[in-house]
Protein backbone atom coordinates (compact mmCIF):
# COMPACT_ATOMS: atom_id res chain seq x y z
CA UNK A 1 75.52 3.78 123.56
CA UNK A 2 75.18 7.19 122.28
CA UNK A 3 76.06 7.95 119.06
CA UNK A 4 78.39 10.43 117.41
CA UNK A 5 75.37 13.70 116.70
CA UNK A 6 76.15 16.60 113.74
CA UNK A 7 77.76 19.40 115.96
CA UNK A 8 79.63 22.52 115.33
CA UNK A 9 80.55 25.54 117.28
CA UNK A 10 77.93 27.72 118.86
CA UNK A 11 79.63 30.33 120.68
CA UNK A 12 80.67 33.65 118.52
CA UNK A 13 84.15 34.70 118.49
CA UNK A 14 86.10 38.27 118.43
CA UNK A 15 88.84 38.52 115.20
CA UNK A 16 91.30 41.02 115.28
CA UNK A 17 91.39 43.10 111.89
CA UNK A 18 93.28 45.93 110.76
CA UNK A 19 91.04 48.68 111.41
CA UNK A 20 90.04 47.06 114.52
CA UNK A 21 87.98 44.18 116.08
CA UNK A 22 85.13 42.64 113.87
CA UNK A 23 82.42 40.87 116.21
CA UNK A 24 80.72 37.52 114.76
CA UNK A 25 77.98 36.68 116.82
CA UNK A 26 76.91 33.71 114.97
CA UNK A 27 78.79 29.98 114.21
CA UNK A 28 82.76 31.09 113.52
CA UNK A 29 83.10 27.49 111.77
CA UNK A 30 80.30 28.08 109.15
CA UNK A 31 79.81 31.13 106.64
CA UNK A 32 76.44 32.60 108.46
CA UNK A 33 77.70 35.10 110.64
CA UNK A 34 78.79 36.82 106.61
CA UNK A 35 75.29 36.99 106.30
CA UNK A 36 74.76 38.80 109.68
CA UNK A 37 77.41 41.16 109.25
CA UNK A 38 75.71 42.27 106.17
CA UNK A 39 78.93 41.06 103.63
CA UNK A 40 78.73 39.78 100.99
CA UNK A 41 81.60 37.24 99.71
CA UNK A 42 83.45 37.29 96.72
CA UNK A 43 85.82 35.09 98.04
CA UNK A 44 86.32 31.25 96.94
CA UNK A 45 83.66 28.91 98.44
CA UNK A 46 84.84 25.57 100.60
CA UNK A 47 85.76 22.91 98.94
CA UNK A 48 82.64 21.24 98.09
CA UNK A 49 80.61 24.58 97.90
CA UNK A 50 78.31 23.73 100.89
CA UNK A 51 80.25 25.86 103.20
CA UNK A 52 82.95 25.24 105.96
CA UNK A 53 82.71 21.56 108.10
CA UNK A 54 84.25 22.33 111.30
CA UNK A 55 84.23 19.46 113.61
CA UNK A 56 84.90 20.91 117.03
CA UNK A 57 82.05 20.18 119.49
CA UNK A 58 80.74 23.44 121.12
CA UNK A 59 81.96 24.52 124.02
CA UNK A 60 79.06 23.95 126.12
CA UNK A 61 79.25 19.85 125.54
CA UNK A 62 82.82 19.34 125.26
CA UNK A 63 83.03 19.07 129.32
CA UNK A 64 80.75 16.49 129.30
CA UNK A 65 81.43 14.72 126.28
CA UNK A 66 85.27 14.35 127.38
CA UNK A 67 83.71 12.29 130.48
CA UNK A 68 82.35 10.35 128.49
CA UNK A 69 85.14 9.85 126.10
CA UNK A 70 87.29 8.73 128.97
CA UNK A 71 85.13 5.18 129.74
CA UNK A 72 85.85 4.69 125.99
CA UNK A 73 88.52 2.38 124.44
CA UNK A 74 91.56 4.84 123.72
CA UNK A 75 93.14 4.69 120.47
CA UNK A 76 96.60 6.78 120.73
CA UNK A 77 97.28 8.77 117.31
CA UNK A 78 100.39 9.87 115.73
CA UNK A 79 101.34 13.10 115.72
CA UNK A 80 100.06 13.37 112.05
CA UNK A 81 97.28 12.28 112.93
CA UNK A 82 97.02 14.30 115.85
CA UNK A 83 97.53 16.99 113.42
CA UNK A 84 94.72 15.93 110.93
CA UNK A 85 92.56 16.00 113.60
CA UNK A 86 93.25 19.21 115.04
CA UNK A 87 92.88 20.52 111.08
CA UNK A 88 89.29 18.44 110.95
CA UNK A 89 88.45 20.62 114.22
CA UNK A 90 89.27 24.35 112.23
CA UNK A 91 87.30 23.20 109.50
CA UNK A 92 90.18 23.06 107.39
CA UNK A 93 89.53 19.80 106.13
CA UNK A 94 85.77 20.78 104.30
CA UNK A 95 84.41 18.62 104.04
CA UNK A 96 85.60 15.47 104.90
CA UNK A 97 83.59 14.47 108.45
CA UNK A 98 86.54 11.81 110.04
CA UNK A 99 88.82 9.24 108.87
CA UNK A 100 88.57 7.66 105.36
CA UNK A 101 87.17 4.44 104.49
CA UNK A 102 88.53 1.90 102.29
CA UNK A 103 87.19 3.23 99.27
CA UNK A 104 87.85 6.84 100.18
CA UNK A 105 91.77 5.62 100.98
CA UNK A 106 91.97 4.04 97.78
CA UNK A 107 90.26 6.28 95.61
CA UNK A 108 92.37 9.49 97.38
CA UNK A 109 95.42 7.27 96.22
CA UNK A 110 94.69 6.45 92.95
CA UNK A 111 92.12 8.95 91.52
CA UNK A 112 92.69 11.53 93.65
CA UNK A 113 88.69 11.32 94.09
CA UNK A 114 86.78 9.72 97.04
CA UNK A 115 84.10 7.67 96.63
CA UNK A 116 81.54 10.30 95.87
CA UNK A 117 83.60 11.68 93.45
CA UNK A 118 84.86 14.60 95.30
CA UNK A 119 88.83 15.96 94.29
CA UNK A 120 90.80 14.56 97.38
CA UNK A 121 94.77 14.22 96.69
CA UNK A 122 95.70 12.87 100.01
CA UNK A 123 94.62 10.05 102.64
CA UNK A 124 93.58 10.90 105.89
CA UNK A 125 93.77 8.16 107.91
CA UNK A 126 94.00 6.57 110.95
CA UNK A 127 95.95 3.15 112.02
CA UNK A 128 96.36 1.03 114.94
CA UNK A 129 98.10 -2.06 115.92
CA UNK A 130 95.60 -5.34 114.94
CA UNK A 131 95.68 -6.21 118.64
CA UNK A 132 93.57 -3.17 119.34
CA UNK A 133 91.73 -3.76 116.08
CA UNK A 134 90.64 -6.62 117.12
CA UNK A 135 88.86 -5.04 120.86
CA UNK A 136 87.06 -2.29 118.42
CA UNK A 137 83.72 -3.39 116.88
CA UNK A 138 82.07 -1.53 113.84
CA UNK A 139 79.55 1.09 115.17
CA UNK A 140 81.42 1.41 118.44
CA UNK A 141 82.73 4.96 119.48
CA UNK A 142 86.40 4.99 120.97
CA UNK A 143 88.35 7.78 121.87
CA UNK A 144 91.17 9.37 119.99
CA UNK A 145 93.93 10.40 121.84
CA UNK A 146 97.48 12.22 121.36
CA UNK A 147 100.03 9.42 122.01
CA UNK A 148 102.59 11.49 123.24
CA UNK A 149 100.37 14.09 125.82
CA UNK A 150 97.88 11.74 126.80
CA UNK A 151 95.04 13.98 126.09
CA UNK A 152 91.47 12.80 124.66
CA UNK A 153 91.24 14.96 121.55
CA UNK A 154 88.25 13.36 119.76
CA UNK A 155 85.24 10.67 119.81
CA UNK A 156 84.85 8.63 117.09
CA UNK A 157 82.25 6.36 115.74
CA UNK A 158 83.88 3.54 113.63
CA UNK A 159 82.01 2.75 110.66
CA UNK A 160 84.95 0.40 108.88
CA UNK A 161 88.61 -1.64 109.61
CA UNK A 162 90.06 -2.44 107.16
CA UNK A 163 93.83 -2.96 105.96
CA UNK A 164 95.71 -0.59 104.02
CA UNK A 165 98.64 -1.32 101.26
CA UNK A 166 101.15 0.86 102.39
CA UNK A 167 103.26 0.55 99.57
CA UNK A 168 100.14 1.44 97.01
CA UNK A 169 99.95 4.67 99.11
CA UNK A 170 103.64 5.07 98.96
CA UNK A 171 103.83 4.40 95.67
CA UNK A 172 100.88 6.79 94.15
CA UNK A 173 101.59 9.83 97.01
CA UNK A 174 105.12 9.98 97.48
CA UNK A 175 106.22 8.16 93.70
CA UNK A 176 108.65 6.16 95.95
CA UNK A 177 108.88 3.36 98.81
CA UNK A 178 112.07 4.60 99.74
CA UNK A 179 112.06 5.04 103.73
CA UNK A 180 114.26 7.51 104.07
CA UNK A 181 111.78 9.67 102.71
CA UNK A 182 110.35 10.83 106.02
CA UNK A 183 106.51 10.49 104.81
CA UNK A 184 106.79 6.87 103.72
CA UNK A 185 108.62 6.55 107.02
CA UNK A 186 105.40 7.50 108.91
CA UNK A 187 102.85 5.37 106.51
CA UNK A 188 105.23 2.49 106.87
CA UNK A 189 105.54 2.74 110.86
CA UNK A 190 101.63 3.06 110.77
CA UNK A 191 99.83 0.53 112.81
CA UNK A 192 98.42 -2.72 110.51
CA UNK A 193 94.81 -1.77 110.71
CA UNK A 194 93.16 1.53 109.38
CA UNK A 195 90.27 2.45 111.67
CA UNK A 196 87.12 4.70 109.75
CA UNK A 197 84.37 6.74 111.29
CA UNK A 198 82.80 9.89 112.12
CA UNK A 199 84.94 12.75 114.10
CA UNK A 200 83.46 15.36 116.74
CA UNK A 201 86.79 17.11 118.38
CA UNK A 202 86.47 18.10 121.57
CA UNK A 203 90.21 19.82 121.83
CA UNK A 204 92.32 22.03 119.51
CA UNK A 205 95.54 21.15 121.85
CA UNK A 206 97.78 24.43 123.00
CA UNK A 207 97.71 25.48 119.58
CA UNK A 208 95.19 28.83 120.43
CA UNK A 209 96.46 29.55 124.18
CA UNK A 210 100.65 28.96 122.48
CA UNK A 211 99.45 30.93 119.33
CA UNK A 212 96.99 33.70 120.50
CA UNK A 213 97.95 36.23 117.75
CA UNK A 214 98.70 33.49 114.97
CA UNK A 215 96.50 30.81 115.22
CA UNK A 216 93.28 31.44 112.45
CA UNK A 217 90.71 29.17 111.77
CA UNK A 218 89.28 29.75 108.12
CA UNK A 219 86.12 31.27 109.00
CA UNK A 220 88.28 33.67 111.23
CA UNK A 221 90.85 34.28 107.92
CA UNK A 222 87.52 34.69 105.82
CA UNK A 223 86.55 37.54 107.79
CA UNK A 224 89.36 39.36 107.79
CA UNK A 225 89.61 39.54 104.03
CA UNK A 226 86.47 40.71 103.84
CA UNK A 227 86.77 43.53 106.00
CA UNK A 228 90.15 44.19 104.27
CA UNK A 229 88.00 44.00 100.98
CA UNK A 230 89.88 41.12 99.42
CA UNK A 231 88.79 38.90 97.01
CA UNK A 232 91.89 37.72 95.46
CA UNK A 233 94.21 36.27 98.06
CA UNK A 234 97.13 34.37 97.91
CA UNK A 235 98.62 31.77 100.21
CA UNK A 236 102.32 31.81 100.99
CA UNK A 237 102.65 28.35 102.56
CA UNK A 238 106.17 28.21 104.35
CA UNK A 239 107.55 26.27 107.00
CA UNK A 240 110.70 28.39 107.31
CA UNK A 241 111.43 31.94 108.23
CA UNK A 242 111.86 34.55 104.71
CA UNK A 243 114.49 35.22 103.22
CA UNK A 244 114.76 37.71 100.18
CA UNK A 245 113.80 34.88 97.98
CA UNK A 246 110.47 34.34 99.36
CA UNK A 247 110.00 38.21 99.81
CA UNK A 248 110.08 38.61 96.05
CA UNK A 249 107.39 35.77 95.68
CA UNK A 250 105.12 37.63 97.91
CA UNK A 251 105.63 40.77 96.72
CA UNK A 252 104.86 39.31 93.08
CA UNK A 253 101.71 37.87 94.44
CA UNK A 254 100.79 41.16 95.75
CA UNK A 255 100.85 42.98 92.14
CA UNK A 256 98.34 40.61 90.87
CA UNK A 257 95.80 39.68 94.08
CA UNK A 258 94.35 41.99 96.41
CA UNK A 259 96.58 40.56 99.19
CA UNK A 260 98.49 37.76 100.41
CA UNK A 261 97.87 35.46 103.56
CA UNK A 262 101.39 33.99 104.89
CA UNK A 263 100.24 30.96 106.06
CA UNK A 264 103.00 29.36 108.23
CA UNK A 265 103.19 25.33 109.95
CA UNK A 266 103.23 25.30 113.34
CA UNK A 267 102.62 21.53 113.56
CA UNK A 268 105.53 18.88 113.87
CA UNK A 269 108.48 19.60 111.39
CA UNK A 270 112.24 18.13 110.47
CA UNK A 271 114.80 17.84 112.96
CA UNK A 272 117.20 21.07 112.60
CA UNK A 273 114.15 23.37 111.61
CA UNK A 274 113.54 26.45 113.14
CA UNK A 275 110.69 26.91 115.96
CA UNK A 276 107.46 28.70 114.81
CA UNK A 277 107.90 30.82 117.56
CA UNK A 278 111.21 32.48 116.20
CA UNK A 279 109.95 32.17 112.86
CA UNK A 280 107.13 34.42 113.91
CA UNK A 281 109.23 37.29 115.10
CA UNK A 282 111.54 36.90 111.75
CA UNK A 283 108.64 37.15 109.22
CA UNK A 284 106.77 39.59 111.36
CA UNK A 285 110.39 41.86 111.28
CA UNK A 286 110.38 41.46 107.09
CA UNK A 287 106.29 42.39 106.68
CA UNK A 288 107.09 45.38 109.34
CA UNK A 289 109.77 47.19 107.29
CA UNK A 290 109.31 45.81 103.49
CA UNK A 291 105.67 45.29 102.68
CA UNK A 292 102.93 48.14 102.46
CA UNK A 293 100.42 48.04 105.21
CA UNK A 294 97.38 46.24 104.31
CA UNK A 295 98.74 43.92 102.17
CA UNK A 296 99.58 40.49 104.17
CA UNK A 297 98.19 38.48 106.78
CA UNK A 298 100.63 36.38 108.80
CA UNK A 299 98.84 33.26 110.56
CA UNK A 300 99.51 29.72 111.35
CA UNK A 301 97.60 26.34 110.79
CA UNK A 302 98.18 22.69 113.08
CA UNK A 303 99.43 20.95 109.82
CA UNK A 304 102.13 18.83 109.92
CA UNK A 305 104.35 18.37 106.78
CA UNK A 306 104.46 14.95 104.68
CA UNK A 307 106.93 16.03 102.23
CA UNK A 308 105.06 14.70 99.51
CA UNK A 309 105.94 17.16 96.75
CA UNK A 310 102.99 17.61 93.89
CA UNK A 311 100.25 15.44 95.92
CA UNK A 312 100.99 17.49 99.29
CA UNK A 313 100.87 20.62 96.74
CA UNK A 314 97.38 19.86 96.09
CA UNK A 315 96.38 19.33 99.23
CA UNK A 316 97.68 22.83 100.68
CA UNK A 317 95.66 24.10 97.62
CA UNK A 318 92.31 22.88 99.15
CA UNK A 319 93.41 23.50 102.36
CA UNK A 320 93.62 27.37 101.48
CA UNK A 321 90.35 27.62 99.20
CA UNK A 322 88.34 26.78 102.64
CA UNK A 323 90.60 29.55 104.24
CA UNK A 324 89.18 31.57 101.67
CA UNK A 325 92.60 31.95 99.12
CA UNK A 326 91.75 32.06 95.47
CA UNK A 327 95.30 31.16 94.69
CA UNK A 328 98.35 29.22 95.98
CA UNK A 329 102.32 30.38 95.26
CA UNK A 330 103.84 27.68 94.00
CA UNK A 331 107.59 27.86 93.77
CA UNK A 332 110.34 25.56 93.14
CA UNK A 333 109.93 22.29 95.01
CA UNK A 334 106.63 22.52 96.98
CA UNK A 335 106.70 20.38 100.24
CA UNK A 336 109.57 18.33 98.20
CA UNK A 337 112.48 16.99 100.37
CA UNK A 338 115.86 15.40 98.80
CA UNK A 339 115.55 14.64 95.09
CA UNK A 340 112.58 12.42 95.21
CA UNK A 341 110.48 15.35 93.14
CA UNK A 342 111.37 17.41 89.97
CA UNK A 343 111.76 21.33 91.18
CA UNK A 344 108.57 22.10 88.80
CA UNK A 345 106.69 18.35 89.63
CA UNK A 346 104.28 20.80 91.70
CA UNK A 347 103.65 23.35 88.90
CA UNK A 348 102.82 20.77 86.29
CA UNK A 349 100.43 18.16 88.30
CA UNK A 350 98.22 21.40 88.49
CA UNK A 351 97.41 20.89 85.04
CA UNK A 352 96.18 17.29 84.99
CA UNK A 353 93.40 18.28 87.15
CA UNK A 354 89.81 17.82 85.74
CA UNK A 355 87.72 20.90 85.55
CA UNK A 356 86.17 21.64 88.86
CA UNK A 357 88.10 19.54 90.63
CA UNK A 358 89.94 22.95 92.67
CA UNK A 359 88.69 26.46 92.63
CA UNK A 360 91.90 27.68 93.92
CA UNK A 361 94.77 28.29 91.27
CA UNK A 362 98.52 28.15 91.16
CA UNK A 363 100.79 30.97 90.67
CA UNK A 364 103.67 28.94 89.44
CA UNK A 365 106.55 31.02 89.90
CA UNK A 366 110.25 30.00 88.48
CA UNK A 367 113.19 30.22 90.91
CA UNK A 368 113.99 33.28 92.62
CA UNK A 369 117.22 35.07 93.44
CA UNK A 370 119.08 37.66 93.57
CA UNK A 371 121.27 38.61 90.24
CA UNK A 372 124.50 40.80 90.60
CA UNK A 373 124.22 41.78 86.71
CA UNK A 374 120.59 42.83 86.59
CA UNK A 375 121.20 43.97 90.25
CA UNK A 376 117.91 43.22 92.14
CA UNK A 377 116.03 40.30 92.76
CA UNK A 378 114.72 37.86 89.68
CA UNK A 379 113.43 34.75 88.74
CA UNK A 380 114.74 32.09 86.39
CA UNK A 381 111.94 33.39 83.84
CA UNK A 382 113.07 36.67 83.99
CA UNK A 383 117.14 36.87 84.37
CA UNK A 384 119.52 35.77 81.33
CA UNK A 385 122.52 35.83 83.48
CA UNK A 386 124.07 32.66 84.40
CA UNK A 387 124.88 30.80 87.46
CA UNK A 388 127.91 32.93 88.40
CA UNK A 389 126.09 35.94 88.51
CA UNK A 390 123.15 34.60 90.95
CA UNK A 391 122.75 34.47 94.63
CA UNK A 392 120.49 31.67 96.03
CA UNK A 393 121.49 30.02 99.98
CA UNK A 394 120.42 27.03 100.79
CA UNK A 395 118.17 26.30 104.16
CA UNK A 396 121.43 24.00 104.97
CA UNK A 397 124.19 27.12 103.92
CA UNK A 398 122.09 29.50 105.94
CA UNK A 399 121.89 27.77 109.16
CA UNK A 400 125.58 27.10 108.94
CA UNK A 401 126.14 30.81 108.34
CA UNK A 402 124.02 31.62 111.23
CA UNK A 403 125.52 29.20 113.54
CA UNK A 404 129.20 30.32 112.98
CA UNK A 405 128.59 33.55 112.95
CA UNK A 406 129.30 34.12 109.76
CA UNK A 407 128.32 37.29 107.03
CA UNK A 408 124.61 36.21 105.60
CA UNK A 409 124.44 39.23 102.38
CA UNK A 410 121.88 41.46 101.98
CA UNK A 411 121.06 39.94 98.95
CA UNK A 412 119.90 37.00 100.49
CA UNK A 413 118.68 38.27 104.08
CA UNK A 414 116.88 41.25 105.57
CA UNK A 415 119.18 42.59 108.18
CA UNK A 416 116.19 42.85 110.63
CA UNK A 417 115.50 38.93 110.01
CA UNK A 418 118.98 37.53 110.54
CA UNK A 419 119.31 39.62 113.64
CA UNK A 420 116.54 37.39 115.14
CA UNK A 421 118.07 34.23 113.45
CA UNK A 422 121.24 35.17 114.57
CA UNK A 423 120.08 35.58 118.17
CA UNK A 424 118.17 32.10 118.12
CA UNK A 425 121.19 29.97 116.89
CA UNK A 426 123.74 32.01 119.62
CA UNK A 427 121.49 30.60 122.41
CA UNK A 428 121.81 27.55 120.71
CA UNK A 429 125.41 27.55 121.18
């Protein structure tokens, strides 16, 4: 049987900039085509600093490979790790090549290392049932595919089975075993056997044809800070559409980088959360009438969340240095959900980090709201006022005021963004 070969993506690609189109003629999932433009990079470096690992099988063999992939065992796939596979495929996963091993799960969950010794604060892995275990043998390629669609996304060669301790991962990744948190939820629901082995994608789902204007793959974000002439950027990660809140964090980031990439999930979220599609429209209304031209980048990336506070803080932080973002905004309660994290856990795990471990940096920024006494928008570093004085909505408050039709203030909400909010949740109704 043939095995899994090195591949990557031959065929050039068009990205959209802001002065125009910039052609790359060379491999979009490596940093060549730089070379062939005649750029040179000041931006971070992949994670591992031998450039970007994007595991999507060219174009020309993915017809023939997906034949082949179909007289393979199937092994369906959550959608997380539908997700990490899609992110694998983009290259946004430098430079892990396919699902960990034993030692690589164990030393992501306890060191934060793999096995070579490479930062890595979150498993990637993928489970099935020991019945189908059992049919797999090591060195055998299967194919992965999404258990919900049906399609073949990926071949891969398993190298290792092994099984996991769920509650070790539990306990190091989410500091809790509780499963009501919804990420232990998925590890505990995870099939009893991890499978290991080398990816080549042969899909990135709808996610380019849905997203056409959104979806960037980091060698495509890469290129369009250079030609903007960044070198400092900093990742907004947000799963929700802006309020002013997250405006002023932008707009903060903006003073002190050369520009800021609003990086948005457009894989699975939370029941009750609102649809990248409308979150789109919202964000695009706020960077249309209150940010300078030239200074953001809205995209979206396949992720889907974990809600696992400081670790999953980390992980968006190597996610963004292969997109090219020296730093990350950190706010209150990155990727937290309930009360499982402190609302500064993410700022301080930062700082345990050992030196090299993460080329992209923090911008730890305090809570942000809007102050009646110092009349504008502040953080909790910055405004003496008390509680009385401060205007900060809950997600929860929000949606409630948008469903009812109640007043949302300005304070809290662009006008032009809870027009489209309000026109989402009235079709709801």
């Amino acid at each position: 049987m043939a095995k899994i070969r090195e591949k990557g993506r031959a065929e050039g690609v068009r990205v959209k900039c802001q002065s125009g189109t910039l052609a790359l003629y060379s491999d979009p999932i490596s940093l060549t085509h730089f070379k062939e433009t005649r750029i040179v990079s000041k931006l971070v470096e992949p994670h591992g600093g031998n450039g970007l690992k994007a595991l999507l099988a060219p174009q020309t063999e993915r017809a023939e490979e997906l034949e082949r992939a179909g007289t393979l065992t199937q092994v369906p796939m959550t959608s997380r790790e539908v997700s990490d596979v899609l992110m694998m495929a983009m290259g946004a996963y430098t430079p892990i090549d396919g699902f960990m091993s034993e030692a690589d799960w164990r030393g992501s969950c306890l060191d934060m290392k793999l096995e070579n010794g490479l930062f890595w604060p979150m498993p990637i892995t993928l489970s099935c049932d020991r019945e189908l275990a059992d049919r797999i043998h090591v060195e055998e390629e299967v194919a992965l595919v999404d258990g919900e669609s049906g399609e073949i996304l990926a071949i891969m060669e398993v190298t290792e089975k092994y099984a996991p301790d769920k509650a070790l991962e539990c306990e190091h990744v989410y500091r809790t075993t509780d499963t009501a948190h919804p990420g232990v939820q998925k590890v505990m629901e995870q099939g009893e056997i991890n499978l290991a082995g080398r990816v080549v994608c042969l899909s990135e789902g709808e996610y380019p044809e849905k997203y056409p204007d959104l979806y960037l793959r980091p060698a495509e974000a890469r290129a369009i800070f250079l030609e903007n002439g960044w070198s400092r950027v900093a990742a907004f990660q947000t799963r929700n559409p802006m309020q002013r809140a997250h405006e002023h964090l932008v707009k903060i980031a903006i003073e002190v980088t050369d520009g800021v990439f609003i990086h948005q999930v457009l894989g699975k979220l939370k029941p009750g959360d609102i649809p990248a599609e409308v979150r789109t429209r919202a964000i695009q209304a706020m960077i249309d009438n209150y940010f300078v031209p030239g200074t953001v980048v809205q995209a979206g990336y396949p992720i889907e969340m974990r809600y696992a506070g400081p670790r999953e803080a980390l992980l968006h932080a190597l996610i963004r240095q292969n997109f090219g973002c020296s730093h990350l905004i950190v706010g209150r309660d990155h990727a937290g959900v309930g009360d499982y994290y402190g609302p500064f856990d993410a700022h301080h795990i930062f700082e345990t980090l050992w030196d090299g471990a993460l080329d992209t940096r923090p911008l730890k920024i305090d809570i942000t709201f809007f102050c009646n006494k110092c009349f504008g928008m502040a953080t909790g570093k910055t405004c003496p006022h008390g509680e009385e004085e401060r205007i900060h909505i809950s997600g929860t408050q929000q949606r409630a005021m948008l469903a009812e039709g109640a007043p949302v203030p300005r304070e809290f909400g662009r006008p032009e963004v809870i027009e489209i909010l309000r026109e989402y949740y009235a079709g709801l109704s």
